[in-house]
PDB file of N, CA and C in Angstrom:
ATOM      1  N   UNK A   1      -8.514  12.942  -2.144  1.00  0.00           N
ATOM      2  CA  UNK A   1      -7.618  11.956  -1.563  1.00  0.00           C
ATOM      3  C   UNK A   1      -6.689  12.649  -0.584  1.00  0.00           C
ATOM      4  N   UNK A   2      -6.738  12.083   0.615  1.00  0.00           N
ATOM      5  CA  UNK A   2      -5.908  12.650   1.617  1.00  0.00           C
ATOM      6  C   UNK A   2      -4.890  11.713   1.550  1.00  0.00           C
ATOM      7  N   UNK A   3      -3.550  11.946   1.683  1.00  0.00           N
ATOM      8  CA  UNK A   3      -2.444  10.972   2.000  1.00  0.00           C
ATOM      9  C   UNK A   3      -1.380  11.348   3.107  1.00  0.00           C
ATOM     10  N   UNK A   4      -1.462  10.489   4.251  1.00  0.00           N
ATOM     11  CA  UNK A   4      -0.848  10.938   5.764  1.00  0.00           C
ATOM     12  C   UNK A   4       0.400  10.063   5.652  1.00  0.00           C
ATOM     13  N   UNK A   5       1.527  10.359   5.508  1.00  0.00           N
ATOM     14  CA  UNK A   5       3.070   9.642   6.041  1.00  0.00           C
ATOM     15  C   UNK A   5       3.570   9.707   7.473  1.00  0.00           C
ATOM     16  N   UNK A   6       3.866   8.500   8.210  1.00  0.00           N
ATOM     17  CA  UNK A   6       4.228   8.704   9.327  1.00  0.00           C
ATOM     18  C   UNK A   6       5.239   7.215   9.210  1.00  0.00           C
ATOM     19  N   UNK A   7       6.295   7.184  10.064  1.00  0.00           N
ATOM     20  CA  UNK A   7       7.481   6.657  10.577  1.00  0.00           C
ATOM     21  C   UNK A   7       7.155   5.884  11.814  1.00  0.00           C
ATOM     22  N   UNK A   8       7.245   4.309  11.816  1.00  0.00           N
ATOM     23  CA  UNK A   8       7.304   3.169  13.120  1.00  0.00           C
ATOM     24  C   UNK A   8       8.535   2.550  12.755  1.00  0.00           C
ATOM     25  N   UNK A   9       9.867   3.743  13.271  1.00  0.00           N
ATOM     26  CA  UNK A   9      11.294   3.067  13.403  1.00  0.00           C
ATOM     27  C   UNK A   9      11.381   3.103  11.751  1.00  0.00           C
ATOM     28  N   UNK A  10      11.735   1.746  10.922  1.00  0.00           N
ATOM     29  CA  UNK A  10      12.170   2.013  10.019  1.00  0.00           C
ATOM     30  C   UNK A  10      11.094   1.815   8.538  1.00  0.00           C
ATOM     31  N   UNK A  11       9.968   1.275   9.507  1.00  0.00           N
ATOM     32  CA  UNK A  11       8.794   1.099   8.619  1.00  0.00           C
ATOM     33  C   UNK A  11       8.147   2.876   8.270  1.00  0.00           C
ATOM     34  N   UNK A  12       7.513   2.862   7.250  1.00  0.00           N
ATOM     35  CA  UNK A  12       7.272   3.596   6.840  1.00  0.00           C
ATOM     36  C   UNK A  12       5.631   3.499   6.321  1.00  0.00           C
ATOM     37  N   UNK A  13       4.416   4.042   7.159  1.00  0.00           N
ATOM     38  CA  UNK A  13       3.062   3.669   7.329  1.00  0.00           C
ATOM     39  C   UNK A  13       2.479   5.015   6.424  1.00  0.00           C
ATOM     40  N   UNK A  14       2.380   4.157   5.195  1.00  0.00           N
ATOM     41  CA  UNK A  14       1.726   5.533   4.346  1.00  0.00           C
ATOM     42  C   UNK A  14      -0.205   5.484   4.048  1.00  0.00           C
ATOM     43  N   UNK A  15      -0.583   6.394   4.700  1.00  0.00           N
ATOM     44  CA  UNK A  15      -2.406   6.100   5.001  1.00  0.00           C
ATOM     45  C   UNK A  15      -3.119   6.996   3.843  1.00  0.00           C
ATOM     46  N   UNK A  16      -3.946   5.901   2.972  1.00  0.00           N
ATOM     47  CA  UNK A  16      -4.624   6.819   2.106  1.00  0.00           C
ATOM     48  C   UNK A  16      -5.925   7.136   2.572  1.00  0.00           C
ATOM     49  N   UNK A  17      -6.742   8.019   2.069  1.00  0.00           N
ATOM     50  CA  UNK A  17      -8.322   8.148   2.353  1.00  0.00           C
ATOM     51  C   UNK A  17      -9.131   9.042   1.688  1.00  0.00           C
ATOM     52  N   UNK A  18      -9.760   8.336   0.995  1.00  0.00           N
ATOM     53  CA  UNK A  18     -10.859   8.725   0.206  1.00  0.00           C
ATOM     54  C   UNK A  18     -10.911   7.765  -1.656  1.00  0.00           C
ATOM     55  N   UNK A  19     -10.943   8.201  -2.467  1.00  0.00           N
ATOM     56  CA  UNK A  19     -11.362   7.425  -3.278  1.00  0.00           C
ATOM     57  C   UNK A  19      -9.488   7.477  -4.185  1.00  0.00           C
ATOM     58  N   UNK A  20      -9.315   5.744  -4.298  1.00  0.00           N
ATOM     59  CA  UNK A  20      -8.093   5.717  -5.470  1.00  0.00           C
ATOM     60  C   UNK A  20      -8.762   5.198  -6.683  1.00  0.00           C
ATOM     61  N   UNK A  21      -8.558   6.218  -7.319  1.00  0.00           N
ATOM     62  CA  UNK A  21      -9.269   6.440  -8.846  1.00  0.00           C
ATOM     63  C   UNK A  21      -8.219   6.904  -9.909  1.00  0.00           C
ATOM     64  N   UNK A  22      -8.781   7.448 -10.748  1.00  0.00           N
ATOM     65  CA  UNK A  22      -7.794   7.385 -12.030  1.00  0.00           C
ATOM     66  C   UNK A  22      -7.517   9.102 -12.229  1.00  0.00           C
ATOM     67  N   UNK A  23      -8.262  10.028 -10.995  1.00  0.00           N
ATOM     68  CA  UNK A  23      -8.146  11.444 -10.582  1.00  0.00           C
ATOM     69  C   UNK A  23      -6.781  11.559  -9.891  1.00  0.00           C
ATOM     70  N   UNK A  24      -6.730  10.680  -8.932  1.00  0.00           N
ATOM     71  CA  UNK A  24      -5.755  11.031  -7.937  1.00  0.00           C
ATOM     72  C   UNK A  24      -4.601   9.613  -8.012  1.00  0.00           C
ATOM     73  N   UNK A  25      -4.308   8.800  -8.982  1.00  0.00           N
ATOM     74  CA  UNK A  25      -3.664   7.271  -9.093  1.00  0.00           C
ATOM     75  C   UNK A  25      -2.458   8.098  -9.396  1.00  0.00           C
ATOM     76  N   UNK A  26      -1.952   9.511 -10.279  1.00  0.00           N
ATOM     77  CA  UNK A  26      -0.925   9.990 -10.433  1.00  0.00           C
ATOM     78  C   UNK A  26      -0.506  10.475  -9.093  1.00  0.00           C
ATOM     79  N   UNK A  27      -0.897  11.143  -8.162  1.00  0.00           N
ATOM     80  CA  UNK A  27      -0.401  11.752  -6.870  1.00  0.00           C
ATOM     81  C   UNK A  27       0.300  10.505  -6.204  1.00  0.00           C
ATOM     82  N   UNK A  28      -0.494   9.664  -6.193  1.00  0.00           N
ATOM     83  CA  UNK A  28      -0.105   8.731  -5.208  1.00  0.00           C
ATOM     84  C   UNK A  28       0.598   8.043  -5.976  1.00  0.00           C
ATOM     85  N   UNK A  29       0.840   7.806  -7.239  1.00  0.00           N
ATOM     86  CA  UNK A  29       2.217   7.164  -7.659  1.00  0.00           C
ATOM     87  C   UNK A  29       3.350   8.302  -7.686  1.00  0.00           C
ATOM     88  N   UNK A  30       3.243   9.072  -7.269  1.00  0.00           N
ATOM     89  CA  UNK A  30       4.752  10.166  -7.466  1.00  0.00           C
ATOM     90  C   UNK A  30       5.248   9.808  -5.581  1.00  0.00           C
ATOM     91  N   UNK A  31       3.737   9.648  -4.918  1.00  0.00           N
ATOM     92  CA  UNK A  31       4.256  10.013  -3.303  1.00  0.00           C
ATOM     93  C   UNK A  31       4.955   8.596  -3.215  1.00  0.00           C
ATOM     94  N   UNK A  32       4.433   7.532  -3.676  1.00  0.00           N
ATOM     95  CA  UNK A  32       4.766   6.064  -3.676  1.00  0.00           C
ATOM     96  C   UNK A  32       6.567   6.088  -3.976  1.00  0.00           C
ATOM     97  N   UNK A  33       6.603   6.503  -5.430  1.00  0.00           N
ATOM     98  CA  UNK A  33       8.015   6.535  -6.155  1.00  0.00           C
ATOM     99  C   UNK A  33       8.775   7.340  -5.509  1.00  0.00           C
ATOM    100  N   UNK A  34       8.686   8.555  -4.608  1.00  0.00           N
ATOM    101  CA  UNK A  34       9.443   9.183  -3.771  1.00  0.00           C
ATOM    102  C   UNK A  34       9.772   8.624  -2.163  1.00  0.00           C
ATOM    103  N   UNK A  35       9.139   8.041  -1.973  1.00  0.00           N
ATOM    104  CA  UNK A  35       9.471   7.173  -0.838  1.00  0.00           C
ATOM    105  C   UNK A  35      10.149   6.122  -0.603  1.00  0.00           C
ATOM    106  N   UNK A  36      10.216   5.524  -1.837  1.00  0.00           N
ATOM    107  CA  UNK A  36      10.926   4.275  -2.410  1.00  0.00           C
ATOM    108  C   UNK A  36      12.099   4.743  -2.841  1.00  0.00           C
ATOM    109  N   UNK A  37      12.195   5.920  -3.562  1.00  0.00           N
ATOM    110  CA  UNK A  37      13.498   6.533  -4.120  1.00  0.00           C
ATOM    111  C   UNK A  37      14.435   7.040  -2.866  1.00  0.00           C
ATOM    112  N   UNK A  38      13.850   7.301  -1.987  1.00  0.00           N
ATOM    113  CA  UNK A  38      14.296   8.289  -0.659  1.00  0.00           C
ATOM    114  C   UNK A  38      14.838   6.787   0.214  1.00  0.00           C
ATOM    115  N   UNK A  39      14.207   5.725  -0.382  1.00  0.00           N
ATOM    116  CA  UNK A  39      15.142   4.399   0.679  1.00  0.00           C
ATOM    117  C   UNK A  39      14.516   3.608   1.517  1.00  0.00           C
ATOM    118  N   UNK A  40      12.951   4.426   1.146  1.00  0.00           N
ATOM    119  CA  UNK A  40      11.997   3.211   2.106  1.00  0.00           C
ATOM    120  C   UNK A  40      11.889   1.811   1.335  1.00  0.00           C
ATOM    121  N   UNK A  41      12.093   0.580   2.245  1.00  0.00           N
ATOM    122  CA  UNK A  41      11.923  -0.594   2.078  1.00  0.00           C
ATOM    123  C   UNK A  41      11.263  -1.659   2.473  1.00  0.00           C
ATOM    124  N   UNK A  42      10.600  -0.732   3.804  1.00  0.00           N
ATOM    125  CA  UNK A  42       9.444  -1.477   4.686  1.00  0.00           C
ATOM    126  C   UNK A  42       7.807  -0.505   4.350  1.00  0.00           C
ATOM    127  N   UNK A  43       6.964  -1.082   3.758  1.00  0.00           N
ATOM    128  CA  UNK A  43       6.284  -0.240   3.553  1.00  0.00           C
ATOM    129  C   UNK A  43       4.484  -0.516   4.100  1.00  0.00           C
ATOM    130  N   UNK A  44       3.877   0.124   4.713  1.00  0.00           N
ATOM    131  CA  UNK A  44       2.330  -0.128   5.082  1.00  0.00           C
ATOM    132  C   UNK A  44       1.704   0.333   4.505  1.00  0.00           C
ATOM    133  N   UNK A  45       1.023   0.136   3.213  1.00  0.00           N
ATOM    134  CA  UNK A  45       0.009   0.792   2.682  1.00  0.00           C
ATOM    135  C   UNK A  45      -1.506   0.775   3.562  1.00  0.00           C
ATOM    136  N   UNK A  46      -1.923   1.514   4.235  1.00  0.00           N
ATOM    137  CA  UNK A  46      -2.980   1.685   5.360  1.00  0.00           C
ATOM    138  C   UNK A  46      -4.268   2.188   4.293  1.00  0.00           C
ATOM    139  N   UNK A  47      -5.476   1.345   3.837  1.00  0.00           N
ATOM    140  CA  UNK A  47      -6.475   1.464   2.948  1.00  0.00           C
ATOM    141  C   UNK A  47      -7.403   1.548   3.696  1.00  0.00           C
ATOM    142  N   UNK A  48      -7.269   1.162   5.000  1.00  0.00           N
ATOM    143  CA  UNK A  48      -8.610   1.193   5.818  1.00  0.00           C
ATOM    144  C   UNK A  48      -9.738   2.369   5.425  1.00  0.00           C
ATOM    145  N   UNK A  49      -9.359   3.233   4.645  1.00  0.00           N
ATOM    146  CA  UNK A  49     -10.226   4.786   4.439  1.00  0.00           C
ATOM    147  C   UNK A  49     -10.427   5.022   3.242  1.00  0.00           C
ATOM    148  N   UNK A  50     -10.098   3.524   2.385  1.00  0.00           N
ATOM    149  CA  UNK A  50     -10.132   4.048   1.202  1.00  0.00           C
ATOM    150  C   UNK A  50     -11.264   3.491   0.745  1.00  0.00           C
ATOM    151  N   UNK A  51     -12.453   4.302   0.305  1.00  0.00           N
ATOM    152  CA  UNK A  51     -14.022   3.313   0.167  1.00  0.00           C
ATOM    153  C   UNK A  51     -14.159   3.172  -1.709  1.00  0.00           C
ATOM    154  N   UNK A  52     -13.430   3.650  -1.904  1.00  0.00           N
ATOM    155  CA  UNK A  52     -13.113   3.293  -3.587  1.00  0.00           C
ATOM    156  C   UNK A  52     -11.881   2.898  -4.366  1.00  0.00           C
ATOM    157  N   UNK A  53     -11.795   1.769  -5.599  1.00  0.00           N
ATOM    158  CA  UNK A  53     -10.258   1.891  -5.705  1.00  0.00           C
ATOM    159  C   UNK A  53     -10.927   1.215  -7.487  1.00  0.00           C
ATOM    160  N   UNK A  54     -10.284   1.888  -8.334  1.00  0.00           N
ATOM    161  CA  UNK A  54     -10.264   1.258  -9.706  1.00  0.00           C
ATOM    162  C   UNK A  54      -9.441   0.979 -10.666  1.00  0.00           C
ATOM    163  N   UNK A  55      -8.801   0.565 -11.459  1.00  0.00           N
ATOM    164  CA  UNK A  55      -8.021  -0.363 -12.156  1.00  0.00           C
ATOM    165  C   UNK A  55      -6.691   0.728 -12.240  1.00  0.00           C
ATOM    166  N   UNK A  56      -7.609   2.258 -12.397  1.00  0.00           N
ATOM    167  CA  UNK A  56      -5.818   2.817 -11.884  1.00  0.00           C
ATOM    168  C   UNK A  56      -4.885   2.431 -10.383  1.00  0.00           C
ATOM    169  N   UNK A  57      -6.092   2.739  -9.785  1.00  0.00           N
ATOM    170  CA  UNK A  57      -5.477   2.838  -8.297  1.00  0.00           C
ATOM    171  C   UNK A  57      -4.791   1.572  -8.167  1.00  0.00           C
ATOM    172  N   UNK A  58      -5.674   0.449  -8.330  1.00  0.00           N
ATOM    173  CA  UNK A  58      -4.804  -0.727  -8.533  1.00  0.00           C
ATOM    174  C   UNK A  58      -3.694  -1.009  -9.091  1.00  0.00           C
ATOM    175  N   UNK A  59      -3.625  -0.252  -9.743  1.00  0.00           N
ATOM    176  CA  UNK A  59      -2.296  -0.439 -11.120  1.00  0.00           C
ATOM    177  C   UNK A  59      -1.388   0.224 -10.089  1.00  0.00           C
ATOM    178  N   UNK A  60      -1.323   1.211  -9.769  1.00  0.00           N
ATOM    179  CA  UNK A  60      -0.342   2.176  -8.779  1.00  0.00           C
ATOM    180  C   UNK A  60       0.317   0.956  -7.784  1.00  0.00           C
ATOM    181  N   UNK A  61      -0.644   0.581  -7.113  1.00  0.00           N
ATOM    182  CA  UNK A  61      -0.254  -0.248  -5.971  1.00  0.00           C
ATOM    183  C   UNK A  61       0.576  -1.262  -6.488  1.00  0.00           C
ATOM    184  N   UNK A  62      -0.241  -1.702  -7.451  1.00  0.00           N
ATOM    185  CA  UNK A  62       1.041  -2.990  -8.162  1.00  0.00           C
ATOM    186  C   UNK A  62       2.499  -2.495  -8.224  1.00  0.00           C
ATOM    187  N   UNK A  63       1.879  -1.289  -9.441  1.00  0.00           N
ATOM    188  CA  UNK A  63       3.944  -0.723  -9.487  1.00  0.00           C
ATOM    189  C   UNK A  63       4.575   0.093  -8.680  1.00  0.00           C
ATOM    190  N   UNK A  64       4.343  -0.197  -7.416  1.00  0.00           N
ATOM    191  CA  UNK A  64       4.879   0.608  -5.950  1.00  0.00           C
ATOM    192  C   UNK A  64       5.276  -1.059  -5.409  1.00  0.00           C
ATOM    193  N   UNK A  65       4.805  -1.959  -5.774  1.00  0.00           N
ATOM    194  CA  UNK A  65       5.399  -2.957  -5.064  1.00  0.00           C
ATOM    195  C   UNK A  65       6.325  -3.537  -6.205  1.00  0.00           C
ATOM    196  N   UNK A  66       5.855  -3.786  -7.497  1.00  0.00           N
ATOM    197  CA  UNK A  66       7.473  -4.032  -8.236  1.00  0.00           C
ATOM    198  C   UNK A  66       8.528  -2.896  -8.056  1.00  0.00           C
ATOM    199  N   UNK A  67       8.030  -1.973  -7.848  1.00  0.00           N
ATOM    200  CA  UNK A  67       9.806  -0.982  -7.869  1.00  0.00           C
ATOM    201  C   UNK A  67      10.148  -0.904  -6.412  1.00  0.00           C
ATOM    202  N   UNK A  68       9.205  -1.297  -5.288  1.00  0.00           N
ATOM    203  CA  UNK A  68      10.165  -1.892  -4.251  1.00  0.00           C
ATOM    204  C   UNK A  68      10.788  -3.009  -3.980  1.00  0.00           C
ATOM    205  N   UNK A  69      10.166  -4.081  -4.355  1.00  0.00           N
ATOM    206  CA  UNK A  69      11.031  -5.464  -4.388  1.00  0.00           C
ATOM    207  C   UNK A  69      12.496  -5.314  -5.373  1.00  0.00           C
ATOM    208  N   UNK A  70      12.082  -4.603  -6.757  1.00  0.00           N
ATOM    209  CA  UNK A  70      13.522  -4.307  -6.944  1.00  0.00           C
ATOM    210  C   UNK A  70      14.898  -3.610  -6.329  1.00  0.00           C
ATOM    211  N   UNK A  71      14.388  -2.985  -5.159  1.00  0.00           N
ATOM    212  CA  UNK A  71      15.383  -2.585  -3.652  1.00  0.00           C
ATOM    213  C   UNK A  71      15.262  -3.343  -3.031  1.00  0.00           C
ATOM    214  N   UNK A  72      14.549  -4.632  -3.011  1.00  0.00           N
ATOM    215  CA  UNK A  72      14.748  -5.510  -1.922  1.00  0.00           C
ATOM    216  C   UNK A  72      13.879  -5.397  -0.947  1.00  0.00           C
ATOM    217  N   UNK A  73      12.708  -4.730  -1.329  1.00  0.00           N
ATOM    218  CA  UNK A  73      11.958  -4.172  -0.218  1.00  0.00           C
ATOM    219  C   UNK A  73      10.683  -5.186  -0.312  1.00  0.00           C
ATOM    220  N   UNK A  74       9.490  -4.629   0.575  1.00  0.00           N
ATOM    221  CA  UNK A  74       8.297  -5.221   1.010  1.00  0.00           C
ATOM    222  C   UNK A  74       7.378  -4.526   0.821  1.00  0.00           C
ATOM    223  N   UNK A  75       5.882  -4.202   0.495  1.00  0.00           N
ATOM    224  CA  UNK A  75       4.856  -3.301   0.851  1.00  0.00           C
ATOM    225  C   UNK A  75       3.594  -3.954   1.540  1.00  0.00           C
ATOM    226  N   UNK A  76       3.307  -4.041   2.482  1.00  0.00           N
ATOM    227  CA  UNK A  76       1.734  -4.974   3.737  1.00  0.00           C
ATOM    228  C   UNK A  76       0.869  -4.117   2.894  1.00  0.00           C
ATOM    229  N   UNK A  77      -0.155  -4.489   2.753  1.00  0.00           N
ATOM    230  CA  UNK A  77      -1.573  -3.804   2.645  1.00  0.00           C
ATOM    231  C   UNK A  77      -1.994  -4.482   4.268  1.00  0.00           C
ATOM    232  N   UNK A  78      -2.550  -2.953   4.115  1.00  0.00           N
ATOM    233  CA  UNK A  78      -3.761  -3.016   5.414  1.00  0.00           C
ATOM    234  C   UNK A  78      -5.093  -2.587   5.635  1.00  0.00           C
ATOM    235  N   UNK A  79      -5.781  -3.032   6.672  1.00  0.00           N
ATOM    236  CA  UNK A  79      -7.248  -2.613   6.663  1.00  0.00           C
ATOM    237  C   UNK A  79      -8.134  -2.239   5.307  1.00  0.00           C
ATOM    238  N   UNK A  80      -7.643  -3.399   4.025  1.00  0.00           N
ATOM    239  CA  UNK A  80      -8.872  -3.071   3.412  1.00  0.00           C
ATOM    240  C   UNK A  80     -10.649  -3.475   3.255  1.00  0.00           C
ATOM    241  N   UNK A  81     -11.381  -2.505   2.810  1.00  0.00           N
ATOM    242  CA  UNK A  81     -12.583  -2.428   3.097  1.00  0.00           C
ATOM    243  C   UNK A  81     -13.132  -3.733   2.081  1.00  0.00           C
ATOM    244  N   UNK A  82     -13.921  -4.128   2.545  1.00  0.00           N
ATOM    245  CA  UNK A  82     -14.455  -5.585   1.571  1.00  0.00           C
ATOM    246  C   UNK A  82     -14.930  -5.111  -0.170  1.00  0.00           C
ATOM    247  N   UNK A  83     -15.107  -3.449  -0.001  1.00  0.00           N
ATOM    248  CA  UNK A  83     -15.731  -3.345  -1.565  1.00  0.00           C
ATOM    249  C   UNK A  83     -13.939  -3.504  -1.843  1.00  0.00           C
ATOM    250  N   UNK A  84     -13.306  -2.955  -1.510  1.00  0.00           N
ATOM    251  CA  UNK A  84     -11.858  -2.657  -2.281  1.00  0.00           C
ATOM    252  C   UNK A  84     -10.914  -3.534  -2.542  1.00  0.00           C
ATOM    253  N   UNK A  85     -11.072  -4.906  -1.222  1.00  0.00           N
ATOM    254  CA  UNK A  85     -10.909  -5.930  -0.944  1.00  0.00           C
ATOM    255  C   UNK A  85     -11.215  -6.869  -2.064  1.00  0.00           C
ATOM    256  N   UNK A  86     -12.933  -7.242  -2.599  1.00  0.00           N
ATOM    257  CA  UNK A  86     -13.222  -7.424  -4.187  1.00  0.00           C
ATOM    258  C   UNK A  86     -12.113  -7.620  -5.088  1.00  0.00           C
ATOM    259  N   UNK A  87     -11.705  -5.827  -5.268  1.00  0.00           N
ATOM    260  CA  UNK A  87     -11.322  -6.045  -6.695  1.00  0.00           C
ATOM    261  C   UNK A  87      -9.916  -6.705  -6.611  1.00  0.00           C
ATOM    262  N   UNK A  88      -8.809  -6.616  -5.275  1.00  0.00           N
ATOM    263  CA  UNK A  88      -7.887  -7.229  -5.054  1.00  0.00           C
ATOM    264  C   UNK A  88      -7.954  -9.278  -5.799  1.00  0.00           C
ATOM    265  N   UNK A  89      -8.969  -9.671  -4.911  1.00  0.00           N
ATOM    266  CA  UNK A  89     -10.019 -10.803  -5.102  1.00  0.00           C
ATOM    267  C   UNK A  89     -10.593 -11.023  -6.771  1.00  0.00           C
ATOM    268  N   UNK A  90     -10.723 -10.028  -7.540  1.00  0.00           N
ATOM    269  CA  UNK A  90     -11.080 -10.423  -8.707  1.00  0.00           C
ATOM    270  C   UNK A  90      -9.735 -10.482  -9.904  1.00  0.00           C
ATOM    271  N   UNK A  91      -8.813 -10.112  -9.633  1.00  0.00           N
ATOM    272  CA  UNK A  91      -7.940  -9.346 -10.248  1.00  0.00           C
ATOM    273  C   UNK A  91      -7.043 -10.617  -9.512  1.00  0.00           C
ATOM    274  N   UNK A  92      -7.354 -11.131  -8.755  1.00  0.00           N
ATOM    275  CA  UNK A  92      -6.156 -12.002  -8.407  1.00  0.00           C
ATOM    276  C   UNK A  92      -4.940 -11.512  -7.881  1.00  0.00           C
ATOM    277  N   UNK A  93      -5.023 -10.276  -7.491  1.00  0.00           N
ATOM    278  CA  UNK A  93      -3.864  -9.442  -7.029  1.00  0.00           C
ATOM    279  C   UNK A  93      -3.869  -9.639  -5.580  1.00  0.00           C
ATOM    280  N   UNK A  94      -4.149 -10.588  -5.154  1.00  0.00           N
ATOM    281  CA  UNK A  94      -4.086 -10.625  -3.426  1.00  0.00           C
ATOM    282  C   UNK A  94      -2.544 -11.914  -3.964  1.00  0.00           C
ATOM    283  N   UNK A  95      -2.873 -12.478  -4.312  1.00  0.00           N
ATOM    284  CA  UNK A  95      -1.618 -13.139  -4.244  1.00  0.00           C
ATOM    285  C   UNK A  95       0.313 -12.604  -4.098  1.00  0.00           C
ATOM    286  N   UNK A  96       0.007 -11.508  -4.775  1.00  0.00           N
ATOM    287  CA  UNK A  96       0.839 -11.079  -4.527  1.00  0.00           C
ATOM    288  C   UNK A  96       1.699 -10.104  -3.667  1.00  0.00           C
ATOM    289  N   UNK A  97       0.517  -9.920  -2.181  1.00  0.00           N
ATOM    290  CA  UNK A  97       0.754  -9.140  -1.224  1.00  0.00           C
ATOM    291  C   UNK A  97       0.261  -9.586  -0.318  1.00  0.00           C
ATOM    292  N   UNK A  98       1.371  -9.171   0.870  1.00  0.00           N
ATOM    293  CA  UNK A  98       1.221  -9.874   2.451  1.00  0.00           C
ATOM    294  C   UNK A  98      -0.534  -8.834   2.895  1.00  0.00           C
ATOM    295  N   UNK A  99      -1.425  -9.276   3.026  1.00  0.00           N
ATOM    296  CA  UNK A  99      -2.307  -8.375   3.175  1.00  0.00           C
ATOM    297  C   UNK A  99      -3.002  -8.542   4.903  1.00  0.00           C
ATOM    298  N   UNK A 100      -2.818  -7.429   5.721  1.00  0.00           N
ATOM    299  CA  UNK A 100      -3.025  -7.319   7.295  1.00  0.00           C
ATOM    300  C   UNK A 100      -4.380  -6.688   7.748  1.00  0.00           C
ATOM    301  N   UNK A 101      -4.695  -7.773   8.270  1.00  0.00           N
ATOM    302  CA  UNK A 101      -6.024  -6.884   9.412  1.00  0.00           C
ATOM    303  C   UNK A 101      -6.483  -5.295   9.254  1.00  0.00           C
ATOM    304  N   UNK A 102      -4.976  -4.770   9.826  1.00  0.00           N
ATOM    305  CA  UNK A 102      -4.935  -3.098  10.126  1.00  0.00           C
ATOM    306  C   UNK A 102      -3.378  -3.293  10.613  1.00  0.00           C
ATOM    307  N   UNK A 103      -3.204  -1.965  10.600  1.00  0.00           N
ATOM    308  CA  UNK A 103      -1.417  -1.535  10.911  1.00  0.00           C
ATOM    309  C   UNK A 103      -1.011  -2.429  11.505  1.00  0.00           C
ATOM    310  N   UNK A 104      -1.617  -2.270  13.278  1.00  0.00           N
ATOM    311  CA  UNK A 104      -0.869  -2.890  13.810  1.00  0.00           C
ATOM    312  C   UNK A 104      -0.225  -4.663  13.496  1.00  0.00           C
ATOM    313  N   UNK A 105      -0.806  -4.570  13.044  1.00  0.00           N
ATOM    314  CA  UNK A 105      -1.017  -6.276  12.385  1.00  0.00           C
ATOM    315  C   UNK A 105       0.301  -6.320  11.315  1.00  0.00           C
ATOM    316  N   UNK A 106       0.298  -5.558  10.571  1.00  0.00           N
ATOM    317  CA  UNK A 106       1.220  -5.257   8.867  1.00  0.00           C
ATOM    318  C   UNK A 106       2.562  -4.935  10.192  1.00  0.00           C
ATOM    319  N   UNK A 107       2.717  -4.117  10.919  1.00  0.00           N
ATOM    320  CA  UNK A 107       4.062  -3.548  11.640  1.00  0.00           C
ATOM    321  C   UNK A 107       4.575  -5.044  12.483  1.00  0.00           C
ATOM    322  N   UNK A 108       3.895  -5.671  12.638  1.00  0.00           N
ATOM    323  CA  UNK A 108       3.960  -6.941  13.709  1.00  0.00           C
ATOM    324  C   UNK A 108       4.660  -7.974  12.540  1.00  0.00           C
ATOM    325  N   UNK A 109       4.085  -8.050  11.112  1.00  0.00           N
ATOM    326  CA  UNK A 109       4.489  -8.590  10.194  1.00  0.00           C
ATOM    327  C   UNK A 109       6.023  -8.790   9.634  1.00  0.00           C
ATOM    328  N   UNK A 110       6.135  -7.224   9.794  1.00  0.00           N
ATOM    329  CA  UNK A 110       7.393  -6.639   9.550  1.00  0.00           C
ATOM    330  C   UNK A 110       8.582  -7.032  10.245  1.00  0.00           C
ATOM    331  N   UNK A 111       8.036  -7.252  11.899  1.00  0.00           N
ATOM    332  CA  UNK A 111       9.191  -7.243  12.971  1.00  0.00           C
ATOM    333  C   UNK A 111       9.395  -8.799  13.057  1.00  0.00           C
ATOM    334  N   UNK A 112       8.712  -9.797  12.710  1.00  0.00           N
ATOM    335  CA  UNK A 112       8.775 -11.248  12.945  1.00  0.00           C
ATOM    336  C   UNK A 112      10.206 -11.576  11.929  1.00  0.00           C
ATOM    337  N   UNK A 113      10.425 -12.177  12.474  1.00  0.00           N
ATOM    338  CA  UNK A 113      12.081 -12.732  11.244  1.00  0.00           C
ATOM    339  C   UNK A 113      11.697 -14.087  10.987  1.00  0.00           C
ATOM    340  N   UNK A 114      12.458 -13.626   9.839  1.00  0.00           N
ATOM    341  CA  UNK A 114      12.023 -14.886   8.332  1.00  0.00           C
ATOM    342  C   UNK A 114      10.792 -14.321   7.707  1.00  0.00           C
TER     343      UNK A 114
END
């Protein structure tokens, strides 16, 4: 699992790639919880690269978006792949996230008011 952080103003576009599994669901919940702790409140989760994701990885994503809404914050999913897309879809977990095309789409999301 590669994980790339980069900064659009005050959004904060965090890109995973390769498989979120139950190997690497701890890394990426510490990088998640440190970003959130550090004050990010606008957040892009960028999946476009992620060609695997299973009930951990899922689980991560969930509790990266309850412990940001408890700051008041937001997290977009973006560019996910239709297998990964699925389990969002089976799990019923799309409901609970603004989910975008690809970045640019999730950053455009961000800047619209209301």
């Amino acid at each position: 699992m590669e994980i790339e952080l980069r900064e659009e103003g005050t959004i904060r576009v965090l890109t995973l790639r390769g498989r979120l599994d139950a190997q690497v669901s701890g890394l990426v919940k510490e990088r998640l919880q440190a970003l959130i702790d550090a004050g990010a409140v606008s957040l892009v989760l960028n999946l476009q690269e992620v060609d695997f994701l299973d009930s951990s990885g899922l689980g991560v994503v969930v509790a990266g978006l309850r412990r940001i809404k408890e700051k008041k914050g937001e997290i977009k999913l973006a560019g996910l792949r239709p297998e990964v897309r699925s389990i969002f879809d089976m799990t019923r977990v799309t409901r609970l996230f603004h989910i975008c095309a690809d970045v640019p789409a999730a950053l455009e999301a961000f800047r619209k008011p209301g």
